[in-house]
C-alpha atoms as a PDB file:
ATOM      1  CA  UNK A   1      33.838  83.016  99.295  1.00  0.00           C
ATOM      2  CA  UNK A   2      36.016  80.603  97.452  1.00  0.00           C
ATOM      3  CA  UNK A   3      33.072  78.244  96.576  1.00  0.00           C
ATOM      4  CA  UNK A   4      31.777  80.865  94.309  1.00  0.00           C
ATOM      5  CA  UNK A   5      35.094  80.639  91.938  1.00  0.00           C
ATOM      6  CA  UNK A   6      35.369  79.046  88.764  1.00  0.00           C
ATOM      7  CA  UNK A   7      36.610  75.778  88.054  1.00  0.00           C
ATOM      8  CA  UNK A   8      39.847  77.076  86.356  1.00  0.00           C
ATOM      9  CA  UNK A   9      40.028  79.729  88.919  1.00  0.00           C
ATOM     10  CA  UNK A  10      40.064  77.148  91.865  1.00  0.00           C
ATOM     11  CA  UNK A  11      42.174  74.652  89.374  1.00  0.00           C
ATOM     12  CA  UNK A  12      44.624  78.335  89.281  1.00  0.00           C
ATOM     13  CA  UNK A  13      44.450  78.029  92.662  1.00  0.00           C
ATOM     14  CA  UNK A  14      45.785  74.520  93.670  1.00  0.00           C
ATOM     15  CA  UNK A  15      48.531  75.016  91.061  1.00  0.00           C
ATOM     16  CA  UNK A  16      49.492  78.101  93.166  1.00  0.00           C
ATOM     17  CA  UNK A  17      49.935  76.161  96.240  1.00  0.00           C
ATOM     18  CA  UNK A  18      52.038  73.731  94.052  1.00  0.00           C
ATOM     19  CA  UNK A  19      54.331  76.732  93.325  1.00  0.00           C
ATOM     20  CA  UNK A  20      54.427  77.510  96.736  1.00  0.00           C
ATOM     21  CA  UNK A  21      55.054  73.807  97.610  1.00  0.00           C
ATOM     22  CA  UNK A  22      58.165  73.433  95.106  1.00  0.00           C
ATOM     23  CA  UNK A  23      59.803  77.128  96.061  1.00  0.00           C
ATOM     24  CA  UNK A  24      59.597  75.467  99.753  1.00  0.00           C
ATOM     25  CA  UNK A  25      57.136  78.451 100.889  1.00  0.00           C
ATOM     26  CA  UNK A  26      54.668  78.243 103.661  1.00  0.00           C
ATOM     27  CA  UNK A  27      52.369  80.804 102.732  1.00  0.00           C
ATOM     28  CA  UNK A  28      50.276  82.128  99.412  1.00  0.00           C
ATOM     29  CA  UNK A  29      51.498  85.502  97.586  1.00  0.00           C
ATOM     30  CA  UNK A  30      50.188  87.175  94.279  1.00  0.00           C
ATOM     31  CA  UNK A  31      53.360  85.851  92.898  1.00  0.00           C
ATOM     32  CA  UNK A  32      52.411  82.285  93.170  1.00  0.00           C
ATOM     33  CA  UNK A  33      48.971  83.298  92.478  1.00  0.00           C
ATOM     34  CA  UNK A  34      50.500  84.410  88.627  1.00  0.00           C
ATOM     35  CA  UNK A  35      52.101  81.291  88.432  1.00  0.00           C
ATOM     36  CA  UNK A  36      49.529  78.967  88.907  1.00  0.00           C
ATOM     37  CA  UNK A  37      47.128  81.321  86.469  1.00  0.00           C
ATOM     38  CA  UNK A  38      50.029  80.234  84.224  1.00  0.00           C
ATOM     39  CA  UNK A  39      50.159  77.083  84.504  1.00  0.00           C
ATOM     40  CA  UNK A  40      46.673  76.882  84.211  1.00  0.00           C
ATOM     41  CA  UNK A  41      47.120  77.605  80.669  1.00  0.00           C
ATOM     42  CA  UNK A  42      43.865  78.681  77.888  1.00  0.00           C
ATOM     43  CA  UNK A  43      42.016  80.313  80.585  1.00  0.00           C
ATOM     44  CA  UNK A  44      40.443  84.153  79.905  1.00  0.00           C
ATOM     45  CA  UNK A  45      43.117  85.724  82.045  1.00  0.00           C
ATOM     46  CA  UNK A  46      46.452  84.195  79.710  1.00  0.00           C
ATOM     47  CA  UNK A  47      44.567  84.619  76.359  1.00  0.00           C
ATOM     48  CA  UNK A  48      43.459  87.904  77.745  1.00  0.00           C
ATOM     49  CA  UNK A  49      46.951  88.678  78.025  1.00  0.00           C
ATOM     50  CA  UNK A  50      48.107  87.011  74.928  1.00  0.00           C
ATOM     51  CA  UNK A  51      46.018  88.761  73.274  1.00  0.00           C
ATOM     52  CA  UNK A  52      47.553  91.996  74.489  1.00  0.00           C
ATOM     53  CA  UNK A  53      50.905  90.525  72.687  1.00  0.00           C
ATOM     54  CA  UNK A  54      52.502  89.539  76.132  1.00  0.00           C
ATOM     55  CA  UNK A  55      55.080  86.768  76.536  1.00  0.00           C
ATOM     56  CA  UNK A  56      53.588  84.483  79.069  1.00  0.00           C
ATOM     57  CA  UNK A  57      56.666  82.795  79.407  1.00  0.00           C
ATOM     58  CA  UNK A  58      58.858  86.097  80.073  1.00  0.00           C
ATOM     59  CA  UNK A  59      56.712  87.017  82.601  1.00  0.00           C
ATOM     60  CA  UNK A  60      56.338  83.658  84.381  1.00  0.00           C
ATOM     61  CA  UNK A  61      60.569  84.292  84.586  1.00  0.00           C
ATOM     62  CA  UNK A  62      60.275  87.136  85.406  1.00  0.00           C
ATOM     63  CA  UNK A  63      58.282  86.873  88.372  1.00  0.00           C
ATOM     64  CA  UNK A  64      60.329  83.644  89.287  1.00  0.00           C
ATOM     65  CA  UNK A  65      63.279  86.070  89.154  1.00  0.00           C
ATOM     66  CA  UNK A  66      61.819  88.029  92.052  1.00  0.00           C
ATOM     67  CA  UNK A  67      61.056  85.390  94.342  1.00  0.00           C
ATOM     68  CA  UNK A  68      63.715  83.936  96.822  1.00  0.00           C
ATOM     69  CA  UNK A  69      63.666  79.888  97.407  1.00  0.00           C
ATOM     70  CA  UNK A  70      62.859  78.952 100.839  1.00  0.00           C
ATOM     71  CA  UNK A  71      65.053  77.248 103.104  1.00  0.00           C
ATOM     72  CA  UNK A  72      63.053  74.198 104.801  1.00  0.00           C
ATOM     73  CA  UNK A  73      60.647  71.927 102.300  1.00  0.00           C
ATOM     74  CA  UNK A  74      57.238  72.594 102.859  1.00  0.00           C
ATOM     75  CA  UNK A  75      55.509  69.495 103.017  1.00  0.00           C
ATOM     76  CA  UNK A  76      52.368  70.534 104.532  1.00  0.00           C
ATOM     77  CA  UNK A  77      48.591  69.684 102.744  1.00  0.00           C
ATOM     78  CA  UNK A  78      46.480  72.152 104.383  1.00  0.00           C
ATOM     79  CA  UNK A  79      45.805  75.307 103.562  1.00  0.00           C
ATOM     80  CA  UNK A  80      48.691  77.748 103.685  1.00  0.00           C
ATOM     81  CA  UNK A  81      48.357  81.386 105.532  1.00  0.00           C
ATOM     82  CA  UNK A  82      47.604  84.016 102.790  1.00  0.00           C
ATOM     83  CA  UNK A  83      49.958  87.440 102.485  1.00  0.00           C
ATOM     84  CA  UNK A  84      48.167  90.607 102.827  1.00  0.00           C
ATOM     85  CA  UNK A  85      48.364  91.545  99.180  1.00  0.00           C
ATOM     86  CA  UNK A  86      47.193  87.982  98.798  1.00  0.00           C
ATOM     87  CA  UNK A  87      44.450  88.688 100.854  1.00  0.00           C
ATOM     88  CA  UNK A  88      44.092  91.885  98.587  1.00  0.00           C
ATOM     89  CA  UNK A  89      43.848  90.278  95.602  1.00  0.00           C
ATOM     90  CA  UNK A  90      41.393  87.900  96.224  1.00  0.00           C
ATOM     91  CA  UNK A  91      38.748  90.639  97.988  1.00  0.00           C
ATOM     92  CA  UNK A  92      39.449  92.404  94.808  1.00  0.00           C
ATOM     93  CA  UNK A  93      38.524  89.492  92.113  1.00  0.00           C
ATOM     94  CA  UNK A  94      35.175  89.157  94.027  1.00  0.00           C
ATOM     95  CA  UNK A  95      34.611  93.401  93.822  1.00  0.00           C
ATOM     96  CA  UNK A  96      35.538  92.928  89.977  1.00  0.00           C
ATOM     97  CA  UNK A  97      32.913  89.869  89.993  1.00  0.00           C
ATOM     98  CA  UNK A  98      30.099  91.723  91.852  1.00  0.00           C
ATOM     99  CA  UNK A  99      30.758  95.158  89.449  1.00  0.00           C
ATOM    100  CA  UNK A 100      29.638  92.838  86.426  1.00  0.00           C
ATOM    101  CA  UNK A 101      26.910  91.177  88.361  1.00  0.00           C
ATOM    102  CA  UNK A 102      29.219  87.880  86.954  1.00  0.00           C
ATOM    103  CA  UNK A 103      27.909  84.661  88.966  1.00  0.00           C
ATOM    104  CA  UNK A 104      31.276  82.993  89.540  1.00  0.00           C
ATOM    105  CA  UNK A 105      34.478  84.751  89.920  1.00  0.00           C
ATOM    106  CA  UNK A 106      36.511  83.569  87.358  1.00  0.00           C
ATOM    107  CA  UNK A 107      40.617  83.573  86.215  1.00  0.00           C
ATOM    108  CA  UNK A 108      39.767  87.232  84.132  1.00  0.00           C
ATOM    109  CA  UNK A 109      38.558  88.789  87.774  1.00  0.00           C
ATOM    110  CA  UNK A 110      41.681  87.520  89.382  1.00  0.00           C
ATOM    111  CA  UNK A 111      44.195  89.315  87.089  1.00  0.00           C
ATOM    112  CA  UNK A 112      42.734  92.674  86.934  1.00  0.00           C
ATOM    113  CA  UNK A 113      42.794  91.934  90.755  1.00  0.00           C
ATOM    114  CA  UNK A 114      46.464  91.210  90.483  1.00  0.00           C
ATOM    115  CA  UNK A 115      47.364  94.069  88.271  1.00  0.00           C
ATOM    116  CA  UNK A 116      45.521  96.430  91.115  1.00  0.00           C
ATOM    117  CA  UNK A 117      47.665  95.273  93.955  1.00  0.00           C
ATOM    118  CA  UNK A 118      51.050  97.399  92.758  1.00  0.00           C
ATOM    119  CA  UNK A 119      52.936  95.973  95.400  1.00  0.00           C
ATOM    120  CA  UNK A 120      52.727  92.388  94.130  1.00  0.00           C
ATOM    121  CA  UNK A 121      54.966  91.170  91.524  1.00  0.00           C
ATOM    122  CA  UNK A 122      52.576  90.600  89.125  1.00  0.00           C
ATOM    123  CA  UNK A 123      51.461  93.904  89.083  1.00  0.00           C
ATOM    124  CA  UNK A 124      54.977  95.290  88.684  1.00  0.00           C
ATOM    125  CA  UNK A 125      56.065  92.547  86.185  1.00  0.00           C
ATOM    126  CA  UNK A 126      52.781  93.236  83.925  1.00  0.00           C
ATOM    127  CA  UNK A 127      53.363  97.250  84.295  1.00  0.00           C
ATOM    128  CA  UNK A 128      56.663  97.382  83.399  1.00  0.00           C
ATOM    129  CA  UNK A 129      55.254  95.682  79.612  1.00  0.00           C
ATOM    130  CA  UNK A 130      52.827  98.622  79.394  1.00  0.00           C
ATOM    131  CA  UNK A 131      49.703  96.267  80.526  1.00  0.00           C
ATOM    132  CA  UNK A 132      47.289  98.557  83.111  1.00  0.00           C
ATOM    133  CA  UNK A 133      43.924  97.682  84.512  1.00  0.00           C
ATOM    134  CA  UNK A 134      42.533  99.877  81.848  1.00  0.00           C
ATOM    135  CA  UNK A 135      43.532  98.441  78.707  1.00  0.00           C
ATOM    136  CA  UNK A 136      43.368  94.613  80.178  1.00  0.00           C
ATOM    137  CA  UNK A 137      40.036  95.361  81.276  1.00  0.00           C
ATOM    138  CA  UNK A 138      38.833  96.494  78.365  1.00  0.00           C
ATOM    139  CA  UNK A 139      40.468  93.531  76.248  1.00  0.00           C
ATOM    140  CA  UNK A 140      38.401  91.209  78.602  1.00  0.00           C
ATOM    141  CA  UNK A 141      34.796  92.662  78.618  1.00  0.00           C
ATOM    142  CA  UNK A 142      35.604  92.628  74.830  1.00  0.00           C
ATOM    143  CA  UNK A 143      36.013  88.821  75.017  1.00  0.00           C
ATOM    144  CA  UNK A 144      33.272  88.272  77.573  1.00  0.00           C
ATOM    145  CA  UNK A 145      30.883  90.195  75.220  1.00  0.00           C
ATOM    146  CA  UNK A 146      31.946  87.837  72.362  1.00  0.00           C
ATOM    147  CA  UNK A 147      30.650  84.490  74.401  1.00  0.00           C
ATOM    148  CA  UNK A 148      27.287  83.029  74.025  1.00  0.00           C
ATOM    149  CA  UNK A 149      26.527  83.943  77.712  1.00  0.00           C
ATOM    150  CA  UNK A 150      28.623  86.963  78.609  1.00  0.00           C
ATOM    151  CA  UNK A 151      28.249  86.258  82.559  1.00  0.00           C
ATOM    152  CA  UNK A 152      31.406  84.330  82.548  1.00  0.00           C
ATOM    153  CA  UNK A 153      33.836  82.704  80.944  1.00  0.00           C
ATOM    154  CA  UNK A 154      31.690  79.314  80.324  1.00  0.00           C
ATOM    155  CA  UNK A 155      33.936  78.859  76.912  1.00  0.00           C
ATOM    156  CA  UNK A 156      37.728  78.095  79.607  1.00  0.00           C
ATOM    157  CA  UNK A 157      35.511  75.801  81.871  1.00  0.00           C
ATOM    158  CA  UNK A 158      36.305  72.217  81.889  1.00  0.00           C
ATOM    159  CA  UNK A 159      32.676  71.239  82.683  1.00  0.00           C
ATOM    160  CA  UNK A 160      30.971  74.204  80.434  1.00  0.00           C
ATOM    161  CA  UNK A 161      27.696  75.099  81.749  1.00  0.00           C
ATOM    162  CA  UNK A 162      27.416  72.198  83.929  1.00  0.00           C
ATOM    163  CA  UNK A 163      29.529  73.884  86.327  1.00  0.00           C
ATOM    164  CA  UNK A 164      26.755  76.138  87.661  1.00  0.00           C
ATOM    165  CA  UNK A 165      23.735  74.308  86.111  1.00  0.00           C
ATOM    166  CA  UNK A 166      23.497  72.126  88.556  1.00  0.00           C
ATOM    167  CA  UNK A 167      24.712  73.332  91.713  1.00  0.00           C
ATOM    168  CA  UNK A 168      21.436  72.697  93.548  1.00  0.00           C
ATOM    169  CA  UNK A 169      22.077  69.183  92.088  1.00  0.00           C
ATOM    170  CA  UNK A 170      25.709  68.842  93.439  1.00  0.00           C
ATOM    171  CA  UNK A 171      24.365  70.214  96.993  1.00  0.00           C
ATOM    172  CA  UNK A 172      22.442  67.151  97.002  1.00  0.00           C
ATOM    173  CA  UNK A 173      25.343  64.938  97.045  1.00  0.00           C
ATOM    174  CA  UNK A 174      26.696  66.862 100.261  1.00  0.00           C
ATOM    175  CA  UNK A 175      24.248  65.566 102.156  1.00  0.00           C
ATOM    176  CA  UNK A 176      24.833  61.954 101.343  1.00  0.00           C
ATOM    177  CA  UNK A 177      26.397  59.545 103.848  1.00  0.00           C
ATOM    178  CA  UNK A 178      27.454  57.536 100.818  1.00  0.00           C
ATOM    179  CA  UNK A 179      29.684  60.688  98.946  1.00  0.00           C
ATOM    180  CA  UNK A 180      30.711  61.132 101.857  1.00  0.00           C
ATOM    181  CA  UNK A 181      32.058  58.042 102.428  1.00  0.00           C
ATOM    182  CA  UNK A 182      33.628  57.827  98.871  1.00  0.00           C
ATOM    183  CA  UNK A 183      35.367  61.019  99.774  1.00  0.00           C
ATOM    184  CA  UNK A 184      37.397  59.899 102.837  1.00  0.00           C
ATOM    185  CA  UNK A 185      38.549  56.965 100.927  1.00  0.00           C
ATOM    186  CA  UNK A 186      39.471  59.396  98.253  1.00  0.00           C
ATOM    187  CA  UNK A 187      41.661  61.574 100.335  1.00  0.00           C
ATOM    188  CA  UNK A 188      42.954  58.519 101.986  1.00  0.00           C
ATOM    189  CA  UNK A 189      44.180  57.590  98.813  1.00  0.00           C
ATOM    190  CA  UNK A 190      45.481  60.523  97.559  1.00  0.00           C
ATOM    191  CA  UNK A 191      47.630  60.509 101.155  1.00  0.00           C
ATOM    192  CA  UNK A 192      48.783  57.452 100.754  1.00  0.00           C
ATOM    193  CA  UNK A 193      50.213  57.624  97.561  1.00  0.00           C
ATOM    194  CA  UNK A 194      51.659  61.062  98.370  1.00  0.00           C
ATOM    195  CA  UNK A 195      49.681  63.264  96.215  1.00  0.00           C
ATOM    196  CA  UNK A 196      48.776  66.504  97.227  1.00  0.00           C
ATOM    197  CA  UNK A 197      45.365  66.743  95.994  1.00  0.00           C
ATOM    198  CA  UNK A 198      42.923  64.451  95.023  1.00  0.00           C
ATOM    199  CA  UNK A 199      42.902  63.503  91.154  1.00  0.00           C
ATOM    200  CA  UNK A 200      40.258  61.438  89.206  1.00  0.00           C
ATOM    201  CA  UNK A 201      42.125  58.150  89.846  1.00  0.00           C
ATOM    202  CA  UNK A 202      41.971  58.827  93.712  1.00  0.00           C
ATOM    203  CA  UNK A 203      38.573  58.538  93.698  1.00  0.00           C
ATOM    204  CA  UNK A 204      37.988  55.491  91.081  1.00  0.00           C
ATOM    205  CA  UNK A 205      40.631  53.756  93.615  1.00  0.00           C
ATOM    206  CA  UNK A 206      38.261  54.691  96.107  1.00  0.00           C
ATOM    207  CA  UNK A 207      34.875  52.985  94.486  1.00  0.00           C
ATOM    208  CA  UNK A 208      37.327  49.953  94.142  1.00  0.00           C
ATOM    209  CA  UNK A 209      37.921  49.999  97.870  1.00  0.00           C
ATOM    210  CA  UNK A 210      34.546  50.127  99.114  1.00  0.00           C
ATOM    211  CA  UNK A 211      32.648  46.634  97.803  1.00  0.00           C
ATOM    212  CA  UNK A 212      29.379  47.658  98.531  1.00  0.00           C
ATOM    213  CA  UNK A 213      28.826  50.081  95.371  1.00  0.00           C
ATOM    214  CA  UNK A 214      29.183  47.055  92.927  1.00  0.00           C
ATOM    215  CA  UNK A 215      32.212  49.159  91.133  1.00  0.00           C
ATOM    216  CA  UNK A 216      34.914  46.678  92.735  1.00  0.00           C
ATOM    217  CA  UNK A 217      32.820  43.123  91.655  1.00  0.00           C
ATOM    218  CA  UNK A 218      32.231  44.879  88.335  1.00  0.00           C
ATOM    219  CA  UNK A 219      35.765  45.474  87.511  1.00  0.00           C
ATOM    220  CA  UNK A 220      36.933  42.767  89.486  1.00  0.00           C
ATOM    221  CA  UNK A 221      35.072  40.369  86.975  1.00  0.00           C
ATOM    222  CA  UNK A 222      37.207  41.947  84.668  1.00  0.00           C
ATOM    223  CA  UNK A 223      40.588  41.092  86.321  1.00  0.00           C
ATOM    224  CA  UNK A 224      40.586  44.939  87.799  1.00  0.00           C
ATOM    225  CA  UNK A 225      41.581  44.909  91.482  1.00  0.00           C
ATOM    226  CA  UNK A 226      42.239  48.000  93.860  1.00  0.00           C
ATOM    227  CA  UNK A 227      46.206  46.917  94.225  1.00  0.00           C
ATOM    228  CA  UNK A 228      46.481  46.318  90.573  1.00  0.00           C
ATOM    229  CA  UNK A 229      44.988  50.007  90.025  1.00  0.00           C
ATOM    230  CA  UNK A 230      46.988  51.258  92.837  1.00  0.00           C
ATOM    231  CA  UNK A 231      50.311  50.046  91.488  1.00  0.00           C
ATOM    232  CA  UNK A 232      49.533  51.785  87.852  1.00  0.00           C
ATOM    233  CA  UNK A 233      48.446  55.217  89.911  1.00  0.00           C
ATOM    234  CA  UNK A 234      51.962  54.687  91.561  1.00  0.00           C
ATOM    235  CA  UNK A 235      54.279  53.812  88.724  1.00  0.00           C
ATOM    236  CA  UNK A 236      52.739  56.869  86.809  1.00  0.00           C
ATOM    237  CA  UNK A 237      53.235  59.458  89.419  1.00  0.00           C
END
C-alpha cells in the first residue's frame, strides 16, 4: 500500500529510516516514524500540531529521551523489518485515509494513526500534552476543509497537484527500457558515493553517464563532465 502515500508522507518516511540509521537500529518503530514526520517539517501533521500550541521540538526530545542507542551501526540500505505497533500505525493511516474517501494517505493520516497506537511513544509523548485523537482530528478536517481541494493535503506537496495528476502518465515511464536504465545508473550512483537514497544529483550524474541521451555531449560542450559533477556531489556530501 505504500505507493498510495503522499510525497511528504513517503519523504516522512525515508527520514524515519535515517533516524533509525543514526540511533544504529535495525528495524522501524512509531518513534522513528515521529521523528522523521519532524524532520519533515511544514507538512499537515506538524502545523496540525502547531497549531494545537505544541512544542515540536520538546516532543522530538522527548521521544529521543525514550529511545535507547543501539549497539552495532546499522549500515544496511534495504528495507528494515517493521515493529508491530509500526505495523499498527501504518494499517491505521490507510483506515483514517479510506474513512475520508482521501486518495493518498498523507502525513495528517499518519499522526492520528500514531496518536491511536498508545503503546508507541508518540502516542504517550503527545498525551501527556493533552493532544487526543479527538481534538487533533478535528484541528485537521478543519484545515483540510480550508484547502481548495479538501481530498488531501495538495497545499504540503512538493509537486502540488502534479503528484496524482498524472499518475497514469508516470506509469508510462515504468514500462520504459530507457527509465529503466537511467534508474540503475542512478542507484549505482547513489551507492557509490555512499548515499542512502537517491537524490536529484544521483540521477543528473546518471544522464551524464549514459552518452546516448545527448545530456553528457550537451553539457560536455559546456566543459560539464560526469567526474567533474561527481567530485562536486562528493565534496558537498
Amino acid at each position: 500500500m505504500q505507493e498510495r502515500f503522499s510525497d511528504r508522507a513517503r519523504h516522512a518516511l525515508a527520514l524515519a529510516n535515517r533516524e533509525a540509521t543514526d540511533l544504529k537500529h535495525n528495524f522501524l518503530s512509531p518513534a522513528h516514524l515521529m521523528l522523521g514526520l519532524i524532520a519533515e517539517g511544514a507538512c499537515m501533521a506538524t502545523e496540525a500540531l502547531r497549531m494545537l500550541d505544541v512544542d515540536l521540538e520538546e516532543v522530538r526530545a522527548d521521544v529521543r529521551k525514550h529511545i535507547s542507542e543501539g549497539v552495532t551501526p546499522d549500515e544496511s540500505l534495504g528495507r528494515r523489518s517493521h515493529t508491530k505497533e509500526m505495523k499498527d500505525v501504518i494499517s491505521l493511516a490507510i483506515s483514517e485515509a479510506r474513512k475520508y474517501e482521501h486518495k493518498y494517505v498523507g502525513t495528517e493520516h499518519i499522526m492520528l494513526a500514531l496518536l491511536q497506537v498508545q503503546e508507541g511513544i508518540p502516542a504517550q509523548v503527545l498525551t501527556a500534552r493533552g493532544v487526543n485523537v479527538d481534538t487533533l482530528r478535528e484541528k485537521t478536517m478543519g484545515m483540510l476543509t480550508s484547502l481548495q481541494d479538501d481530498a488531501h493535503d495538495l497545499s504540503h506537496s512538493r509537486h502540488g497537484n502534479f503528484e496524482w495528476v498524472h499518475q497514469q502518465e508516470l506509469a508510462k515511464a515504468f514500462r520504459s527500457s530507457t527509465f529503466w536504465h537511467t534508474m540503475i545508473l542512478a542507484v549505482d550512483s547513489a551507492n557509490r558515493l555512499g548515499a542512502g537514497e537517491i537524490e536529484p544529483q544521483h540521477l543528473l550524474l546518471a544522464l551524464m553517464r549514459d552518452e546516448t541521451n545527448g545530456i553528457a555531449k550537451l553539457l560536455g560542450e559546456k566543459g560539464v563532465t560526469a567526474d567533474w559533477l561527481r567530485k562536486q556531489i562528493s565534496s558537498q556530501a
